[in-house]
C-alpha atoms as a PDB file:
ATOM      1  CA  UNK A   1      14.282  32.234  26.231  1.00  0.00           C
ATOM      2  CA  UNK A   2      13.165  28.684  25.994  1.00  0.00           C
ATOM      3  CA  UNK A   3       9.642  29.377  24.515  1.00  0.00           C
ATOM      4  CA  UNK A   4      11.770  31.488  22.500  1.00  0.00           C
ATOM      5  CA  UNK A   5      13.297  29.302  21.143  1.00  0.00           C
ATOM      6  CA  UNK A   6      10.588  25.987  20.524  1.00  0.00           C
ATOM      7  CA  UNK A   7       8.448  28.509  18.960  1.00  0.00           C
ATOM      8  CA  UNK A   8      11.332  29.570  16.253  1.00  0.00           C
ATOM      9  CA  UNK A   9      12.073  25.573  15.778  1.00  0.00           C
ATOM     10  CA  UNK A  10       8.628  24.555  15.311  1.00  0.00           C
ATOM     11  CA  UNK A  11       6.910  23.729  11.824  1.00  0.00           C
ATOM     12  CA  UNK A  12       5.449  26.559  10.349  1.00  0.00           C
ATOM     13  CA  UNK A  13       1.762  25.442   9.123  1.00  0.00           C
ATOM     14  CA  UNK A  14       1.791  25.030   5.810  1.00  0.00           C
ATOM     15  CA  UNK A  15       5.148  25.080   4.588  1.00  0.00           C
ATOM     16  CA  UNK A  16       5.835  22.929   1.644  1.00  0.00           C
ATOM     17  CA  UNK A  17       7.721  19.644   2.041  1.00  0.00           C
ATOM     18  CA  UNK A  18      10.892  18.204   0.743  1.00  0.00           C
ATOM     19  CA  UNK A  19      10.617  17.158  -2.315  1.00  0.00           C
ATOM     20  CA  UNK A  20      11.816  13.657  -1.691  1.00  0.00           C
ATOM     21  CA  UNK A  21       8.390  13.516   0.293  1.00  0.00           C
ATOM     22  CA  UNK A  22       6.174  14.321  -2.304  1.00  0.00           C
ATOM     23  CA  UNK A  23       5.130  10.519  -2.255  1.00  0.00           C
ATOM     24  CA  UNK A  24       5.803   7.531  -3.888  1.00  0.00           C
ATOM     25  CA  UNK A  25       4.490   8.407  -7.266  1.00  0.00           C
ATOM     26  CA  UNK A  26       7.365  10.280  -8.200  1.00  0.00           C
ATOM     27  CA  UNK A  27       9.402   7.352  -8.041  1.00  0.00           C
ATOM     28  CA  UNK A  28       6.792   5.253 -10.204  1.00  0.00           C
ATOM     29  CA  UNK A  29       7.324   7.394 -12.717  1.00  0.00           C
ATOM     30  CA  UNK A  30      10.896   7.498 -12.453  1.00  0.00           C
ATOM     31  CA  UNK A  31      11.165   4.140 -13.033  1.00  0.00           C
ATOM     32  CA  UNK A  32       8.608   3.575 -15.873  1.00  0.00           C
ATOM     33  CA  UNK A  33      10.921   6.146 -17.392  1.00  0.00           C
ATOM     34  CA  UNK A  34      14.217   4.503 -17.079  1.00  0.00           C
ATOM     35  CA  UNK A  35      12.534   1.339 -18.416  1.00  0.00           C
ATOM     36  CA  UNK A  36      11.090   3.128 -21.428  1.00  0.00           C
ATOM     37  CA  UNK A  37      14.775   4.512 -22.141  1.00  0.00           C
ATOM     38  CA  UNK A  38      16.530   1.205 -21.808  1.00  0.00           C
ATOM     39  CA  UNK A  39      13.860   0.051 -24.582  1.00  0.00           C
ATOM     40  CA  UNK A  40      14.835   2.511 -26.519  1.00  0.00           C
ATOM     41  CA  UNK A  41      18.201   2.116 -26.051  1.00  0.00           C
ATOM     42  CA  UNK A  42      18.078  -1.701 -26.551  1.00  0.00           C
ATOM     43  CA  UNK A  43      18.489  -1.492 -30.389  1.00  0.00           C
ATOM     44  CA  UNK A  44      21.400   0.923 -30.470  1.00  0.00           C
ATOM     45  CA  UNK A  45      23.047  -1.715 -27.811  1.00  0.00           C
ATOM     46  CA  UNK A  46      22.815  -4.621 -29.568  1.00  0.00           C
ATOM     47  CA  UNK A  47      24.027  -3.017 -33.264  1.00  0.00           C
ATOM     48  CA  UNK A  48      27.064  -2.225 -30.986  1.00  0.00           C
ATOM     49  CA  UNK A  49      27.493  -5.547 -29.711  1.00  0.00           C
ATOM     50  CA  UNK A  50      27.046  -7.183 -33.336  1.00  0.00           C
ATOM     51  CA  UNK A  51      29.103  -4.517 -35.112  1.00  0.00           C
ATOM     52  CA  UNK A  52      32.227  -5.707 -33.186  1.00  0.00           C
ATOM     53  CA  UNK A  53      30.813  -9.712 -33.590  1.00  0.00           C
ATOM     54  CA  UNK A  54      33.311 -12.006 -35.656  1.00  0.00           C
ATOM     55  CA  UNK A  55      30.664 -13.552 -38.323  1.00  0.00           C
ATOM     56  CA  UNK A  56      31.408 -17.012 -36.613  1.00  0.00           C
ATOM     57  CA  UNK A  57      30.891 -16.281 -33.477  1.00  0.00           C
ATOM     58  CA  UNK A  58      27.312 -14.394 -34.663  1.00  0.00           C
ATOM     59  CA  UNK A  59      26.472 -17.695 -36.380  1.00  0.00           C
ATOM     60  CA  UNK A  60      27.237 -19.990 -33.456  1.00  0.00           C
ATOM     61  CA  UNK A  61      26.065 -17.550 -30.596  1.00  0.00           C
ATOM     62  CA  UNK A  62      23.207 -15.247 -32.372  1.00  0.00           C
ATOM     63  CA  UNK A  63      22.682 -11.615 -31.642  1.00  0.00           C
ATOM     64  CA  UNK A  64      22.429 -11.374 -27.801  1.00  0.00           C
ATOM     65  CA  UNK A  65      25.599 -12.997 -26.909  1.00  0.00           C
ATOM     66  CA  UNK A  66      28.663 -10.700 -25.671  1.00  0.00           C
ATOM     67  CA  UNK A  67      31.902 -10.398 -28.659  1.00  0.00           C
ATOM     68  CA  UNK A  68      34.842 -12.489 -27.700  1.00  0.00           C
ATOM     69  CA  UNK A  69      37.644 -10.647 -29.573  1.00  0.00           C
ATOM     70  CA  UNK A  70      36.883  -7.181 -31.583  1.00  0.00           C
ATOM     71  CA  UNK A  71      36.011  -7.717 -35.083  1.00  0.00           C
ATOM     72  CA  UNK A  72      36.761  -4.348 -36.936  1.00  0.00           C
ATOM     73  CA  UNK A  73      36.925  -6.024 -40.551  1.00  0.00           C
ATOM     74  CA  UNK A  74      33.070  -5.561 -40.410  1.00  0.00           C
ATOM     75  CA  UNK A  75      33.768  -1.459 -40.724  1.00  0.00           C
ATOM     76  CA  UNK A  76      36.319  -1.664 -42.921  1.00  0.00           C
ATOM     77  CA  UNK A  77      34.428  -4.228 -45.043  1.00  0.00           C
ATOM     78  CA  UNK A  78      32.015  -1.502 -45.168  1.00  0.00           C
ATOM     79  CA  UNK A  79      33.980   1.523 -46.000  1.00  0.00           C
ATOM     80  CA  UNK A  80      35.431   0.345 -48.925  1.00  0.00           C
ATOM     81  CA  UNK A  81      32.437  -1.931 -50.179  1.00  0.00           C
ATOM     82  CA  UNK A  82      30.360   1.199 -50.343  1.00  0.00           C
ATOM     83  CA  UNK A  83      33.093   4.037 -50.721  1.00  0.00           C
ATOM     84  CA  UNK A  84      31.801   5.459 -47.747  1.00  0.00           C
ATOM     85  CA  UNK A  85      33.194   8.881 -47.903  1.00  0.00           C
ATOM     86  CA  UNK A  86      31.367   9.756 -51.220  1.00  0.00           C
ATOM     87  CA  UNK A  87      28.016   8.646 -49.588  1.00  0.00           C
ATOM     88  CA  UNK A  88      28.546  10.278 -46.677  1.00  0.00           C
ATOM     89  CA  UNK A  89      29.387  13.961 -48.743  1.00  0.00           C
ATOM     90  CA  UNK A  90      25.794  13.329 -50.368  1.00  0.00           C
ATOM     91  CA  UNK A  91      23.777  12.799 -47.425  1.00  0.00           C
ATOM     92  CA  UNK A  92      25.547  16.095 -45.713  1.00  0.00           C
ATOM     93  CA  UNK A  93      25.292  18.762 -48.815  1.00  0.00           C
ATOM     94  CA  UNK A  94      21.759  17.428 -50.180  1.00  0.00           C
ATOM     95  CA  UNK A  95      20.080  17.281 -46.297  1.00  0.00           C
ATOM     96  CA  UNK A  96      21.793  20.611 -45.756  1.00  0.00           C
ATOM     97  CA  UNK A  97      20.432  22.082 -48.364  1.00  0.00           C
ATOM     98  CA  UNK A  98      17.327  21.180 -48.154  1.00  0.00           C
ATOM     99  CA  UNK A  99      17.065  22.129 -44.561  1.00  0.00           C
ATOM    100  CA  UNK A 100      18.574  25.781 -45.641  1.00  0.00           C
ATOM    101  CA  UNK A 101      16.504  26.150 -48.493  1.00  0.00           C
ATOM    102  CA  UNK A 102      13.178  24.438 -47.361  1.00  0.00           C
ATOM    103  CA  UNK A 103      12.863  26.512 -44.070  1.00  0.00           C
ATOM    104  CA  UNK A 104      13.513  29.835 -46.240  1.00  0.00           C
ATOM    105  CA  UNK A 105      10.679  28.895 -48.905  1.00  0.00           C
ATOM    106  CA  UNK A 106       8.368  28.189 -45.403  1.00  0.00           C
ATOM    107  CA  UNK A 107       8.726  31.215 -44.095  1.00  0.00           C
ATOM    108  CA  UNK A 108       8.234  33.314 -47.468  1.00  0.00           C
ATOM    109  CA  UNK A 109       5.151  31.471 -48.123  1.00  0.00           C
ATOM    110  CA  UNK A 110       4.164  31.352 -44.297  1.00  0.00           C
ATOM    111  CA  UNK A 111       4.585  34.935 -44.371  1.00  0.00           C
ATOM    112  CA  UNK A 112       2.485  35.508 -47.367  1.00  0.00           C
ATOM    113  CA  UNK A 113      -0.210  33.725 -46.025  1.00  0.00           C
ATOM    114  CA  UNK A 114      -0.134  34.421 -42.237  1.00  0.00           C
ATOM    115  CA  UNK A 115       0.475  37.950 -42.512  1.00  0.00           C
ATOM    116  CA  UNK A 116      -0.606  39.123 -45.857  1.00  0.00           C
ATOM    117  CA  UNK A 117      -3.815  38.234 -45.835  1.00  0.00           C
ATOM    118  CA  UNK A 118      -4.090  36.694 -49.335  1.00  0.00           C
ATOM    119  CA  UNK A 119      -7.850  35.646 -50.393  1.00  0.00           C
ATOM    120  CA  UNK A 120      -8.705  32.139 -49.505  1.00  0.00           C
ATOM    121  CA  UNK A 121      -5.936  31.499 -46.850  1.00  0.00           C
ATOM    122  CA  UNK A 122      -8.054  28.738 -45.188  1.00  0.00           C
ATOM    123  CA  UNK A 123      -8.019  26.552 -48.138  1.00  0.00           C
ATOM    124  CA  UNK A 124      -4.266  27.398 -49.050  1.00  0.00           C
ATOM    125  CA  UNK A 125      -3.397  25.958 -45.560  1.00  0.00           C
ATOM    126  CA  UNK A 126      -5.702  23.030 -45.631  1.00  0.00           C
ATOM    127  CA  UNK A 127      -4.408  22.514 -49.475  1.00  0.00           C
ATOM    128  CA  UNK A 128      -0.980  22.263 -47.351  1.00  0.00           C
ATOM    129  CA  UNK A 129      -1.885  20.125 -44.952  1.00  0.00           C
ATOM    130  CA  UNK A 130      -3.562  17.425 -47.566  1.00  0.00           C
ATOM    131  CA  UNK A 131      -0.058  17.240 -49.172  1.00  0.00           C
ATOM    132  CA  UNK A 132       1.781  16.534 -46.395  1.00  0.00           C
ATOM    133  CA  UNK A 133      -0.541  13.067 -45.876  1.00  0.00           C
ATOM    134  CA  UNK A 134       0.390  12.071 -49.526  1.00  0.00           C
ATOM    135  CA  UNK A 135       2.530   9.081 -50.017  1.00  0.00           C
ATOM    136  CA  UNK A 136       5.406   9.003 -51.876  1.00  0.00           C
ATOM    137  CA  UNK A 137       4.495   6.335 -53.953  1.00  0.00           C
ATOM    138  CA  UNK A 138       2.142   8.159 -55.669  1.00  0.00           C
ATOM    139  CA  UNK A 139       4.613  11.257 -56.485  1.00  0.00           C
ATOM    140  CA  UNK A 140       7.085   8.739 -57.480  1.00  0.00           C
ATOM    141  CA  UNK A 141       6.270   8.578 -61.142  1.00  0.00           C
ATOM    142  CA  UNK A 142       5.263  11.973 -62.013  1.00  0.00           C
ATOM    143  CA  UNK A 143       8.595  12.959 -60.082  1.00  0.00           C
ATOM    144  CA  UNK A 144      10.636  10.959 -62.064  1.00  0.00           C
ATOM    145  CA  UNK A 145       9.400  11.947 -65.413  1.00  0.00           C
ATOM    146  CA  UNK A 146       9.656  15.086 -64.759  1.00  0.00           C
ATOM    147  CA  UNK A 147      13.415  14.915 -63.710  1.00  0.00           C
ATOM    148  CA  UNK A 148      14.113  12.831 -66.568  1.00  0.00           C
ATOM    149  CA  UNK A 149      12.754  15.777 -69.096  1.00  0.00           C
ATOM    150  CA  UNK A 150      14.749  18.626 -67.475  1.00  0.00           C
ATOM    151  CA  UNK A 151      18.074  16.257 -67.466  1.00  0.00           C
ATOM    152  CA  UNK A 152      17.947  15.875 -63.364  1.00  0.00           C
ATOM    153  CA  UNK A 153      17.774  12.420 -63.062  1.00  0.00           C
ATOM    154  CA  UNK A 154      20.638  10.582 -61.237  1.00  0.00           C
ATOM    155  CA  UNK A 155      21.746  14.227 -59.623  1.00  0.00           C
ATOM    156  CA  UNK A 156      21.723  14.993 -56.383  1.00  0.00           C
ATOM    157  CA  UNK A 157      19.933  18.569 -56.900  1.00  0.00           C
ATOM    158  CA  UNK A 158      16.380  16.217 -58.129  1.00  0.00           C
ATOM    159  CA  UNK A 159      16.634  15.381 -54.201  1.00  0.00           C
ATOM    160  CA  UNK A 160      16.990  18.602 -53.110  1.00  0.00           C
ATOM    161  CA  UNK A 161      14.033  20.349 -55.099  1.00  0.00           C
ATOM    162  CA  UNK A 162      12.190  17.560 -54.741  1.00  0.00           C
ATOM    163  CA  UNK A 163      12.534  17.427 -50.520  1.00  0.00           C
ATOM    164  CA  UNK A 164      12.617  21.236 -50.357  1.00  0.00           C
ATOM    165  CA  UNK A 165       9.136  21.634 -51.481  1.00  0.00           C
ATOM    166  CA  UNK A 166       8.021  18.324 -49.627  1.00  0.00           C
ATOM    167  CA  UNK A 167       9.125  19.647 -46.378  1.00  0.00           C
ATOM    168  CA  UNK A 168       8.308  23.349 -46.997  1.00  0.00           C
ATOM    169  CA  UNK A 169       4.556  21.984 -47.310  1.00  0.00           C
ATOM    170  CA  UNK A 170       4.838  21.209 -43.373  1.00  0.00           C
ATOM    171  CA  UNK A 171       6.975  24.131 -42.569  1.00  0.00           C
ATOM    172  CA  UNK A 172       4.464  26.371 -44.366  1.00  0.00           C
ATOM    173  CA  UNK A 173       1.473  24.734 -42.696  1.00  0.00           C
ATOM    174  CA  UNK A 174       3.114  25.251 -39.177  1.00  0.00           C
ATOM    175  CA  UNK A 175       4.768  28.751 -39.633  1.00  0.00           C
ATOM    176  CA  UNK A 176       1.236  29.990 -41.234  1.00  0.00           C
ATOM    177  CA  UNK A 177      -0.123  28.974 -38.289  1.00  0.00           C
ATOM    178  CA  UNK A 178       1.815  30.589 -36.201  1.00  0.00           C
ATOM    179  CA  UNK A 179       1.923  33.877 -38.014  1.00  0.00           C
ATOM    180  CA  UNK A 180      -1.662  34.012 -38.111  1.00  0.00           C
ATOM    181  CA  UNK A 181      -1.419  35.228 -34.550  1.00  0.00           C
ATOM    182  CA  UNK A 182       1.261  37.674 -34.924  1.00  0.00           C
ATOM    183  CA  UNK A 183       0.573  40.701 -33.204  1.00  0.00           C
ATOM    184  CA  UNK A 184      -0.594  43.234 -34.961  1.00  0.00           C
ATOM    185  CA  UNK A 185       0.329  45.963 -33.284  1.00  0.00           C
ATOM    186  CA  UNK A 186       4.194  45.111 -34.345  1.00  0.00           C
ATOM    187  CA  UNK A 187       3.492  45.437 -37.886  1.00  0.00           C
ATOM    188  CA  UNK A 188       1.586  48.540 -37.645  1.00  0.00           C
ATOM    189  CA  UNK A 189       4.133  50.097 -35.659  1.00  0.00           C
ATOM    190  CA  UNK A 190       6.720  48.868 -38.289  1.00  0.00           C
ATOM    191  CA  UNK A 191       4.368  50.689 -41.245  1.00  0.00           C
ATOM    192  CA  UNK A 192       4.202  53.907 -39.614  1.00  0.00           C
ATOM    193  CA  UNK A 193       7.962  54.058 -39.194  1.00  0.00           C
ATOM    194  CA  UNK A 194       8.059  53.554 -42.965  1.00  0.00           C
ATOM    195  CA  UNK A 195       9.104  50.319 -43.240  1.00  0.00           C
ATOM    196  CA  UNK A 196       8.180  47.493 -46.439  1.00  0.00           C
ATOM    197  CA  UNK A 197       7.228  44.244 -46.329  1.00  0.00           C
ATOM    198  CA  UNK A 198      10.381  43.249 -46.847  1.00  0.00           C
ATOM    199  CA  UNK A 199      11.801  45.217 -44.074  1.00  0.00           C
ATOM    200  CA  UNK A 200       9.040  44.281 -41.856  1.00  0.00           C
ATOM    201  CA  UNK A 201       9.663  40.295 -42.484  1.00  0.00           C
ATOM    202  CA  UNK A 202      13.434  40.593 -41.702  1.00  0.00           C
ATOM    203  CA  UNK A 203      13.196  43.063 -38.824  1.00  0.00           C
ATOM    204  CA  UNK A 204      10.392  42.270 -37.021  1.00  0.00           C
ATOM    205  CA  UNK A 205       9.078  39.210 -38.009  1.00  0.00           C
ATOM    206  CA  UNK A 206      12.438  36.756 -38.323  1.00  0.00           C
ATOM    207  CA  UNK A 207      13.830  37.185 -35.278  1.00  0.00           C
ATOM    208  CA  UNK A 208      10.417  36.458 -33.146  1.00  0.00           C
ATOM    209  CA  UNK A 209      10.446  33.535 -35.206  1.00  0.00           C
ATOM    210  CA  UNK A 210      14.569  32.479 -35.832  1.00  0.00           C
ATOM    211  CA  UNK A 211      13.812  29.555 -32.789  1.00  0.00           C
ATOM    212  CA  UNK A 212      11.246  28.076 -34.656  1.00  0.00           C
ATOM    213  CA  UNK A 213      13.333  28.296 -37.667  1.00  0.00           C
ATOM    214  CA  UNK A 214      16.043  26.732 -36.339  1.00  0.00           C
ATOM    215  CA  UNK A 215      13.840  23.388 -35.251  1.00  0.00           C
ATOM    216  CA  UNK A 216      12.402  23.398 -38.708  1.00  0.00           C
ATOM    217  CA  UNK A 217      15.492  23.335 -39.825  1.00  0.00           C
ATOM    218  CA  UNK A 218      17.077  20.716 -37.878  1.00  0.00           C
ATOM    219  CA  UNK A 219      14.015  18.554 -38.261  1.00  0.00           C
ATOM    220  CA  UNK A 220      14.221  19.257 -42.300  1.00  0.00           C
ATOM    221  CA  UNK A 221      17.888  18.073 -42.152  1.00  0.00           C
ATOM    222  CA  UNK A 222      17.029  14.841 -40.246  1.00  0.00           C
ATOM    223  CA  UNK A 223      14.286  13.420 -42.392  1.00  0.00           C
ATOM    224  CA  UNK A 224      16.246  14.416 -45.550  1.00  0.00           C
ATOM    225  CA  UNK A 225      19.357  12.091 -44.252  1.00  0.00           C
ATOM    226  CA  UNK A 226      16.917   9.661 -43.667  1.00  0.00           C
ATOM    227  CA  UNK A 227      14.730   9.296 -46.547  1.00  0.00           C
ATOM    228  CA  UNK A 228      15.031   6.414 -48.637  1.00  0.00           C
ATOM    229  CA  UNK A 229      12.481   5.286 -51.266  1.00  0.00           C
ATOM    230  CA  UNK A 230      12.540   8.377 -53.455  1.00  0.00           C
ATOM    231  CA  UNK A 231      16.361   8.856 -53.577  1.00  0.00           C
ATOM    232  CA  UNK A 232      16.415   4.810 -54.190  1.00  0.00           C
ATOM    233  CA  UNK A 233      14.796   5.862 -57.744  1.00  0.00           C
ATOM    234  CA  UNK A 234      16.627   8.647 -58.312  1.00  0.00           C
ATOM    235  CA  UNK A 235      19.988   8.515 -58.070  1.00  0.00           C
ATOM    236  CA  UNK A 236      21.365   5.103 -59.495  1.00  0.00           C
ATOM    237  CA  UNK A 237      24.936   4.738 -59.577  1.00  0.00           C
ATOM    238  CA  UNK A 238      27.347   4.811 -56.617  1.00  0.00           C
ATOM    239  CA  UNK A 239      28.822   7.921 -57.277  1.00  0.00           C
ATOM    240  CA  UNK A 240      25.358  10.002 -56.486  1.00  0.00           C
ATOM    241  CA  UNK A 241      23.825   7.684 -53.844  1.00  0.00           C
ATOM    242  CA  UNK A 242      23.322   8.461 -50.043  1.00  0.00           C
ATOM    243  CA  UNK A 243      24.481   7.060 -46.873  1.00  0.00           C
ATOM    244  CA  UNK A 244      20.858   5.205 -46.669  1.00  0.00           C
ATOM    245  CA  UNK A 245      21.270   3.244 -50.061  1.00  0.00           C
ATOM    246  CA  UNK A 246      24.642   2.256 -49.105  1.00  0.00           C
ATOM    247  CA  UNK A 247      22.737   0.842 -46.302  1.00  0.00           C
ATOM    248  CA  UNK A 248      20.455  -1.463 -48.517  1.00  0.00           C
ATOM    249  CA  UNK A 249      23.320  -2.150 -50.870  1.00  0.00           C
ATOM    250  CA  UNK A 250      25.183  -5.010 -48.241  1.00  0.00           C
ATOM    251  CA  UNK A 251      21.799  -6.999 -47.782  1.00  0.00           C
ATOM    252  CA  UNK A 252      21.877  -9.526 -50.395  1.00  0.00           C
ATOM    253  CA  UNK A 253      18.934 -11.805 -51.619  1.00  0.00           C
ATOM    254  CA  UNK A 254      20.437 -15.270 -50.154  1.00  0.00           C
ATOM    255  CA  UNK A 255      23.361 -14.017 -48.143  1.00  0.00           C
ATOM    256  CA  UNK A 256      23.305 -11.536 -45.565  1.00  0.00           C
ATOM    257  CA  UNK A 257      26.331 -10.131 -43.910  1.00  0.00           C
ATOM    258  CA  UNK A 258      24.858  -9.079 -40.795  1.00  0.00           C
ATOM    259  CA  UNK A 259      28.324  -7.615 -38.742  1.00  0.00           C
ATOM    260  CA  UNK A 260      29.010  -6.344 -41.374  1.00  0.00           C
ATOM    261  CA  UNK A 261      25.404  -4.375 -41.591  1.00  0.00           C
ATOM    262  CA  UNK A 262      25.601  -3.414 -38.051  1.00  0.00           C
ATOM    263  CA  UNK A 263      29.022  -1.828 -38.522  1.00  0.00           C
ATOM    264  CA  UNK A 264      27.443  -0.137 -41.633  1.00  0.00           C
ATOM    265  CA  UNK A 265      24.944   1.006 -39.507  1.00  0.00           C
ATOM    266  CA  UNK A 266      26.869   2.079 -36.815  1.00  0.00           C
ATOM    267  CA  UNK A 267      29.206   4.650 -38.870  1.00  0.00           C
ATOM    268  CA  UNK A 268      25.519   5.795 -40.600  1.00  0.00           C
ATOM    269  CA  UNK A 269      24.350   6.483 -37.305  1.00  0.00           C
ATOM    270  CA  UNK A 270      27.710   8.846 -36.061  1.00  0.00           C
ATOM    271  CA  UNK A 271      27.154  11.659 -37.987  1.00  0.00           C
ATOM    272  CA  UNK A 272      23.257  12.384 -37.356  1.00  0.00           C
ATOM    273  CA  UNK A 273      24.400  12.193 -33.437  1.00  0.00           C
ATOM    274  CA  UNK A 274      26.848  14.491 -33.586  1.00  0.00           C
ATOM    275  CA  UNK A 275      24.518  16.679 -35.596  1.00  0.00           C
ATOM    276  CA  UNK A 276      22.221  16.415 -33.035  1.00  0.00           C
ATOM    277  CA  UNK A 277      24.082  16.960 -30.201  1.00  0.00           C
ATOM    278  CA  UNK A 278      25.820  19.832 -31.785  1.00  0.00           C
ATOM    279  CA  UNK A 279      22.147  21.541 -32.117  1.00  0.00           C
ATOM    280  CA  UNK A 280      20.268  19.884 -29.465  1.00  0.00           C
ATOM    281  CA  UNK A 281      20.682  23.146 -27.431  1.00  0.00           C
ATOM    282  CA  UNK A 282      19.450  24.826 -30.331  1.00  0.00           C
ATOM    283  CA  UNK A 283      16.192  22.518 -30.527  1.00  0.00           C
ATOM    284  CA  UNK A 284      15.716  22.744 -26.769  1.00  0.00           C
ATOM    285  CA  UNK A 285      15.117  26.282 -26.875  1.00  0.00           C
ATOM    286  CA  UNK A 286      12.940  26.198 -30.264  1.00  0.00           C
ATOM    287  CA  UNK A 287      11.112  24.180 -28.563  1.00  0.00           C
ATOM    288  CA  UNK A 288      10.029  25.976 -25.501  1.00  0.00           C
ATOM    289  CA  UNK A 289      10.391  29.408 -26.901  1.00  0.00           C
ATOM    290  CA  UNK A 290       6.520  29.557 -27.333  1.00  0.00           C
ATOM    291  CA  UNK A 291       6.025  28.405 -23.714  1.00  0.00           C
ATOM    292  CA  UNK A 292       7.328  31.667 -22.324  1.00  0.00           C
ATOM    293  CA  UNK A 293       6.079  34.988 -23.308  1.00  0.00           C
END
């Protein structure tokens, strides 16, 4: 009974161990970690210290030191100075549509090139890839002219055309690829049961690739809110600018209001993150959709 029961207590050879005696390394690299996010989180900490900063105090103290009293007039300075609502309604229906309407011109074009075959589909991609490493700087003026001549200029839908086919140059690059390795057995099945093209891209190939769509999407939305230079030019009175602009607007060329910039920032900053944390599930599974067949 006893050698029984020693021989049912003792180690068995091999058996993995605990996790928390993996090593030390583990713990390295848990810490590097939490460093690297308190870095990261070290700007969004001090805006939220200096949004709430009396002006004074800011002057006297600088940025690091901790608010006394909080100092709201710096977000209501901002709201009305800028009319935030109307900036706000810009950002959200011209990002939006660009991320709606530049993921659905990807994946036509994707699909014509990853899965129809067309002549030359190397060069097409590469053609894609070259435009995504242009600057904007030198699309600026031809861009302009051209919204000028079809009465566009200082409207809201310049941005969107203009970003839809911008960003639908990377989505098309990166769906194209990823089409070019669609099964093929998928599609033929789809042919023989009599189905088009058409049929065949909404049926069959859509939903294998919705998750991708849906972080091509987000990611479309995201740089939209926050581009800057080309709506600068654009749009150029208050009633058609974004939430960036706005932004830029408060910084003066002698005086600079700086609570009053962080609270600005601050409120810019509250709708993305809810955006993203409303779709970050969403974007997780995008993500590693591909890593699991």
């Amino acid at each position: 009974m006893t050698s029984t029961t020693l021989t049912a207590a003792a180690p068995v050879v091999g058996q993995p161990k605990d996790r928390h005696h993996r090593g030390v390394l583990r713990w390295f690299v848990l810490a590097g970690a939490a460093i690297v996010a308190v870095l990261m989180l070290a700007p969004f900490i001090l805006m939220v210290i200096n949004a709430f900063k009396d002006p004074a105090q800011y002057s006297s103290g600088g940025p690091l030191t901790l608010p006394t009293s909080l100092y709201t007039d710096g977000l209501v300075k901002f709201w009305n100075a800028v009319d935030f609502p109307v900036k706000l309604w810009n950002s959200i229906w011209t990002s939006g549509a660009v991320a709606v309407l530049g993921t659905a011109l990807s994946l036509l074009t994707a699909y014509a090139i990853g899965i129809g075959r067309v002549r030359g589909r190397m060069w097409i991609v590469m053609a894609f890839l070259l435009a995504n490493m242009l600057p904007q700087e030198v699309l600026l003026y031809p861009l302009y002219t051209m919204a000028q001549q079809v009465g566009l200029n200082n409207s809201g839908w310049s941005i969107v055309i203009i970003f839809t086919v911008i960003q639908s140059a990377f989505g098309t690059y990166l769906l194209a690829s990823v089409l070019g390795t669609f099964p093929p057995a998928l599609l033929e099945a789809a042919a023989l049961d009599g189905a088009n093209s058409w049929t065949i891209l909404w049926k069959v190939v859509f939903p294998i690739v919705r998750p991708t769509l849906s972080v091509l999407m987000i990611f479309f939305f995201i740089w939209t809110w926050n581009e800057f230079f080309i709506p600068l030019v654009m749009l150029t009175t208050p009633g058609s600018q974004t939430v960036p602009i706005a932004l830029a607007s408060l910084q003066g060329d002698r005086m600079l209001d700086v609570p009053t910039l962080n609270a600005g920032a601050l409120v810019s900053l509250v709708p993305t993150l809810i955006f993203f944390l409303i779709f970050q599930r969403t974007l997780t599974r995008g993500v590693t959709a591909g890593a699991v067949k």
